[in-house]
Protein backbone atom coordinates (compact mmCIF):
# COMPACT_ATOMS: atom_id res chain seq x y z
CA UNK A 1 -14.36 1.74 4.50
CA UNK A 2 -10.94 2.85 3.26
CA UNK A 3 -7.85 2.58 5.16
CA UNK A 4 -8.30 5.50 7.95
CA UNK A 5 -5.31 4.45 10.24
CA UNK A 6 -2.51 2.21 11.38
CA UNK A 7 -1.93 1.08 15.12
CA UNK A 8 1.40 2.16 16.71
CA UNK A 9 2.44 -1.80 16.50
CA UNK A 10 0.96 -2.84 12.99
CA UNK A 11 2.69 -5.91 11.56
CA UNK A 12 2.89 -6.28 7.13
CA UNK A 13 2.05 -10.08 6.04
CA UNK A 14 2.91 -11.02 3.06
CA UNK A 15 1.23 -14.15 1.54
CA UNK A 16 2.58 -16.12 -0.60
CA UNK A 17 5.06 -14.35 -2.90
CA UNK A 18 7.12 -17.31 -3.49
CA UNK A 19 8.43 -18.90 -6.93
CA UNK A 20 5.63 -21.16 -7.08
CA UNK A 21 2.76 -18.96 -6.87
CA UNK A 22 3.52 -15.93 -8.86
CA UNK A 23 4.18 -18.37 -11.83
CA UNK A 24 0.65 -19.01 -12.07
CA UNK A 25 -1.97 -17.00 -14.66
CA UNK A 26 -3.50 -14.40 -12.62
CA UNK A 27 -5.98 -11.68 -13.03
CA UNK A 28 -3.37 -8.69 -12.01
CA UNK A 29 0.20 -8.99 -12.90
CA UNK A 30 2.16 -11.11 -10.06
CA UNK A 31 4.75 -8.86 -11.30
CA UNK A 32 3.03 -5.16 -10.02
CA UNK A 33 1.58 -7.25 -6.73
CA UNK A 34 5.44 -8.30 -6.03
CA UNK A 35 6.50 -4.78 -6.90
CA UNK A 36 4.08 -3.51 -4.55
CA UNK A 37 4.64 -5.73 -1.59
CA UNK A 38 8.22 -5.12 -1.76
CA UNK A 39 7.55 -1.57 -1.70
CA UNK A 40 5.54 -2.25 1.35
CA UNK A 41 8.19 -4.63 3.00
CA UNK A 42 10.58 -1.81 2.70
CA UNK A 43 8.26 0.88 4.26
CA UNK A 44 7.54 -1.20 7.30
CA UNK A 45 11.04 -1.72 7.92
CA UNK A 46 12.17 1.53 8.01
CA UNK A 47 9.71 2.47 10.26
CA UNK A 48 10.75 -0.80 12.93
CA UNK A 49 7.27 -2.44 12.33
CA UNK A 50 7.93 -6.21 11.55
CA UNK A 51 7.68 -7.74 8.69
CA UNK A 52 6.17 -11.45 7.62
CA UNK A 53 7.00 -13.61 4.75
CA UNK A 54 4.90 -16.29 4.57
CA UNK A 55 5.14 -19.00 1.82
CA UNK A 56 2.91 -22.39 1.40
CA UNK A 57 4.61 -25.76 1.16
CA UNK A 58 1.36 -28.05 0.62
CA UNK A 59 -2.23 -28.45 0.78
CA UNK A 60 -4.79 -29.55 3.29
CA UNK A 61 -5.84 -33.12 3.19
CA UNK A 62 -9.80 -33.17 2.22
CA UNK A 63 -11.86 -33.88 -0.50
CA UNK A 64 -13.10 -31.33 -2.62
CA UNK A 65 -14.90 -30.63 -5.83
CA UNK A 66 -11.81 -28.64 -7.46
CA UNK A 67 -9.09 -30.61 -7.23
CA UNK A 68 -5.99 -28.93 -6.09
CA UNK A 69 -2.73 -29.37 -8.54
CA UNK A 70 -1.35 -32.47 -7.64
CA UNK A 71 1.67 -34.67 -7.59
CA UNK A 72 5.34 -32.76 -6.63
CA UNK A 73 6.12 -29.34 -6.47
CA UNK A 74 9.43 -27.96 -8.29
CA UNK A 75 12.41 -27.58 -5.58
CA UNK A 76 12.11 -24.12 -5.65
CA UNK A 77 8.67 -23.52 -5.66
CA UNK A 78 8.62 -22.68 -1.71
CA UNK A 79 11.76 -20.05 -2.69
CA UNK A 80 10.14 -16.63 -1.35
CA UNK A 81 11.19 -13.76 -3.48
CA UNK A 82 14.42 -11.89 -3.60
CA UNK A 83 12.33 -9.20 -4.29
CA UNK A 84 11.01 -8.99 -1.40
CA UNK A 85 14.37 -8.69 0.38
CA UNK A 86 14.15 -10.25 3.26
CA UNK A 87 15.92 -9.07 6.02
CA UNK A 88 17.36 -10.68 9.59
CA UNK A 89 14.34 -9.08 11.34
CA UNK A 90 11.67 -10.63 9.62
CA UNK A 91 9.74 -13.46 10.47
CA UNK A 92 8.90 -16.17 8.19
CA UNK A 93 5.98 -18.51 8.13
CA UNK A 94 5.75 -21.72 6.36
CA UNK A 95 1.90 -22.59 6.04
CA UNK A 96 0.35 -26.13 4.53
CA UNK A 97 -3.18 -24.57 4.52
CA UNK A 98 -4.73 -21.73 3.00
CA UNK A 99 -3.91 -19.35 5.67
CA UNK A 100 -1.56 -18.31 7.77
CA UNK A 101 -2.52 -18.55 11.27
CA UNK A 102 -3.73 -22.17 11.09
CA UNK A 103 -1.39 -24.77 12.34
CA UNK A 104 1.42 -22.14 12.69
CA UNK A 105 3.21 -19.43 15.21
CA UNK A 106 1.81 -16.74 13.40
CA UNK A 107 -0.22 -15.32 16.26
CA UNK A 108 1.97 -16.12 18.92
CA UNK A 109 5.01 -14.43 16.62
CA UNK A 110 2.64 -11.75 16.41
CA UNK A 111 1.49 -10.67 20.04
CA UNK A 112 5.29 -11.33 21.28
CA UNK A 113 5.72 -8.45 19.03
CA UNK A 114 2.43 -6.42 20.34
CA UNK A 115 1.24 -6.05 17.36
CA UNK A 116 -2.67 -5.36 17.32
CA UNK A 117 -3.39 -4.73 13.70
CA UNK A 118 -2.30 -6.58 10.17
CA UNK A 119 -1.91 -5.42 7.09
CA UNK A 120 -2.62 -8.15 4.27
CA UNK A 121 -0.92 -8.42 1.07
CA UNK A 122 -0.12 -11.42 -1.49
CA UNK A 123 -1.41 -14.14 -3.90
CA UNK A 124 -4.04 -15.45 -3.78
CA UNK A 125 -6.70 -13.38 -2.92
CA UNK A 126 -9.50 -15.65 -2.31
CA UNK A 127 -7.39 -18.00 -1.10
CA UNK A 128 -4.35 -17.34 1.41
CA UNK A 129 -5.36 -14.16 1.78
CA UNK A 130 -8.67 -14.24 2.49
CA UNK A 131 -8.20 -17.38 5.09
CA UNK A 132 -5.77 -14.82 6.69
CA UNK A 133 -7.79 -12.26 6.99
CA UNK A 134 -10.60 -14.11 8.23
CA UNK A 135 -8.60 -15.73 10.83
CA UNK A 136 -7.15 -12.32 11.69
CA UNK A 137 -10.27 -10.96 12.10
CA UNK A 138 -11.21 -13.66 14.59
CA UNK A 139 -8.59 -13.38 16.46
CA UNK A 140 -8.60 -10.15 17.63
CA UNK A 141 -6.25 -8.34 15.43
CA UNK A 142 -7.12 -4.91 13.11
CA UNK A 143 -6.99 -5.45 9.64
CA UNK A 144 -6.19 -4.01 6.30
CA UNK A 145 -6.11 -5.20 2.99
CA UNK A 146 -3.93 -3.39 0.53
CA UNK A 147 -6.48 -4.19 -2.52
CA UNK A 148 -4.16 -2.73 -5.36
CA UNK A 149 -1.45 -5.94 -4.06
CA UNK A 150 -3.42 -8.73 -4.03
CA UNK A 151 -4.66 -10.84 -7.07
CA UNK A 152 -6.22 -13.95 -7.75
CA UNK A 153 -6.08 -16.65 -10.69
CA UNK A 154 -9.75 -16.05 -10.90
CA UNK A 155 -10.92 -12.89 -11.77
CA UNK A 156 -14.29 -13.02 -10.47
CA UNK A 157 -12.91 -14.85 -6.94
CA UNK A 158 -10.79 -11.01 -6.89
CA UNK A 159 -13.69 -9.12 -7.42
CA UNK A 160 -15.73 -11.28 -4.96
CA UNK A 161 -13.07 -11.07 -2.03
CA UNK A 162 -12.48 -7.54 -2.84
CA UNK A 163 -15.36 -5.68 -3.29
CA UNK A 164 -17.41 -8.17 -0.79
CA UNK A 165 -15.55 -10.31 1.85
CA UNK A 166 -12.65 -7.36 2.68
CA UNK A 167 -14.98 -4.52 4.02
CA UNK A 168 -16.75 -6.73 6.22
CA UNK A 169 -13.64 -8.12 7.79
CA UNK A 170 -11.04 -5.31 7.36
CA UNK A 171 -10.38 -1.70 6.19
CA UNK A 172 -8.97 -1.94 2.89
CA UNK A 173 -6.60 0.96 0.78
CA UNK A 174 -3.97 0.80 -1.56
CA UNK A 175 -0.12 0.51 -0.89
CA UNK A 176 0.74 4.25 -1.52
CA UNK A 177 -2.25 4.92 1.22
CA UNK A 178 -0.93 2.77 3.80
CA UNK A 179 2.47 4.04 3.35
CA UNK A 180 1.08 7.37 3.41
CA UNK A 181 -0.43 6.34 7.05
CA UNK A 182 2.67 4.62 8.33
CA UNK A 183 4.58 8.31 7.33
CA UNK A 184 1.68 9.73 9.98
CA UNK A 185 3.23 7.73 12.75
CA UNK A 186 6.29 9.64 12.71
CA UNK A 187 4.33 12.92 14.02
C-alpha cells in the first residue's frame, strides 16, 4: 500500500549512510540514495520531527554461510556523511548488528520523543534496513519505507525486500511523497 500518511510525531532513520557503506557496488547509485536521504533529513527538520543517523561499526558474532568482509575497517569507514548534515538535534545511533534497534537506545530515544511512526531510509536494503523495519514493526511503531532511497549490493535482495518484505511490514512511497505528506501536517 503506498504511503497514505504520516503521524503528528514521525521520526526519519537513516541507515547506514556512512563512508564505509556507500563505497560498496550497489544496485542503485549510493550517490541518488544519499542525495535523497539528505533531502529527507532536511525536510524533517524543518518541520521539528527528529532526525536519526545511524551508522554500523561491526558485525554480529555467528557463523554463517556468507562470510561477512573481514579483518579491519578503514578509520573512517564509521564517518556518517556530510551530506547528510547533521545537525545538534539529531540523534545518532551506532549499531554492531544489522539493525538498529538491537542492542541500542533506539527505541527508548524514540518514545522519549513520542514518536509513533518511522520512516526508513539507507543502505542496505536487505540488510540494515530491513532488520529495522522488522524490528520496528514489532515494536509497535508505524512504518514507511521510502523505496526510491534504499539500495542493496544485490539486486535481486532489493527487489526481494522491496516488492515483498516492505508491504507486509510497512507502507512504502518515495521521498518526494513523504515530503509531500509531511507538507500536509502544516494544515
Amino acid at each position: 500500500m503506498p504511503v497514505t500518511t504520516l503521524d503528528k510525531t514521525t521520526a526519519l532513520v537513516l541507515i547506514d549512510l556512512q563512508k564505509g557503506i556507500v563505497a560498496l557496488p550497489t544496485a542503485h547509485p549510493s550517490g541518488e540514495i544519499v542525495e535523497r536521504g539528505a533531502r529527507l533529513a532536511a525536510a524533517f527538520r524543518d518541520h521539528g520531527l527528529p532526525v536519526v543517523l545511524v551508522r554500523v561499526t561491526g558485525a554480529a558474532p555467528g557463523r554463517s554461510e556468507t562470510p561477512l568482509r573481514g579483518g579491519e575497517f578503514p578509520a573512517d569507514f564509521a564517518e556518517l556523511l556530510p551530506e547528510l548534515g547533521r545537525a545538534e538535534g539529531d540523534i545518532v545511533v551506532t549499531k554492531h548488528t544489522w539493525g538498529a534497534f538491537h542492542a541500542t537506545d533506539l527505541d527508548l530515544q524514540l518514545r522519549r520523543r513520542g514518536v509513533t511512526q518511522v520512516v526508513l531510509a539507507g543502505i542496505a536494503t536487505g540488510a540494515g534496513v530491513e532488520s529495522t523495519a522488522r524490528a520496528a514493526h514489532e515494536h509497535g511503531y508505524h512504518v514507511t519505507v521510502v523505496t526510491d532511497a534504499v539500495t542493496d549490493t544485490d539486486p535481486e535482495v532489493h527487489r526481494t525486500a522491496v516488492e515483498r518484505i516492505f508491504p507486509r511490514l510497512a507502507e512504502t512511497g518515495t521521498a518526494d511523497e513523504v515530503i509531500k505528506l509531511l507538507g500536509r501536517q502544516d494544515r
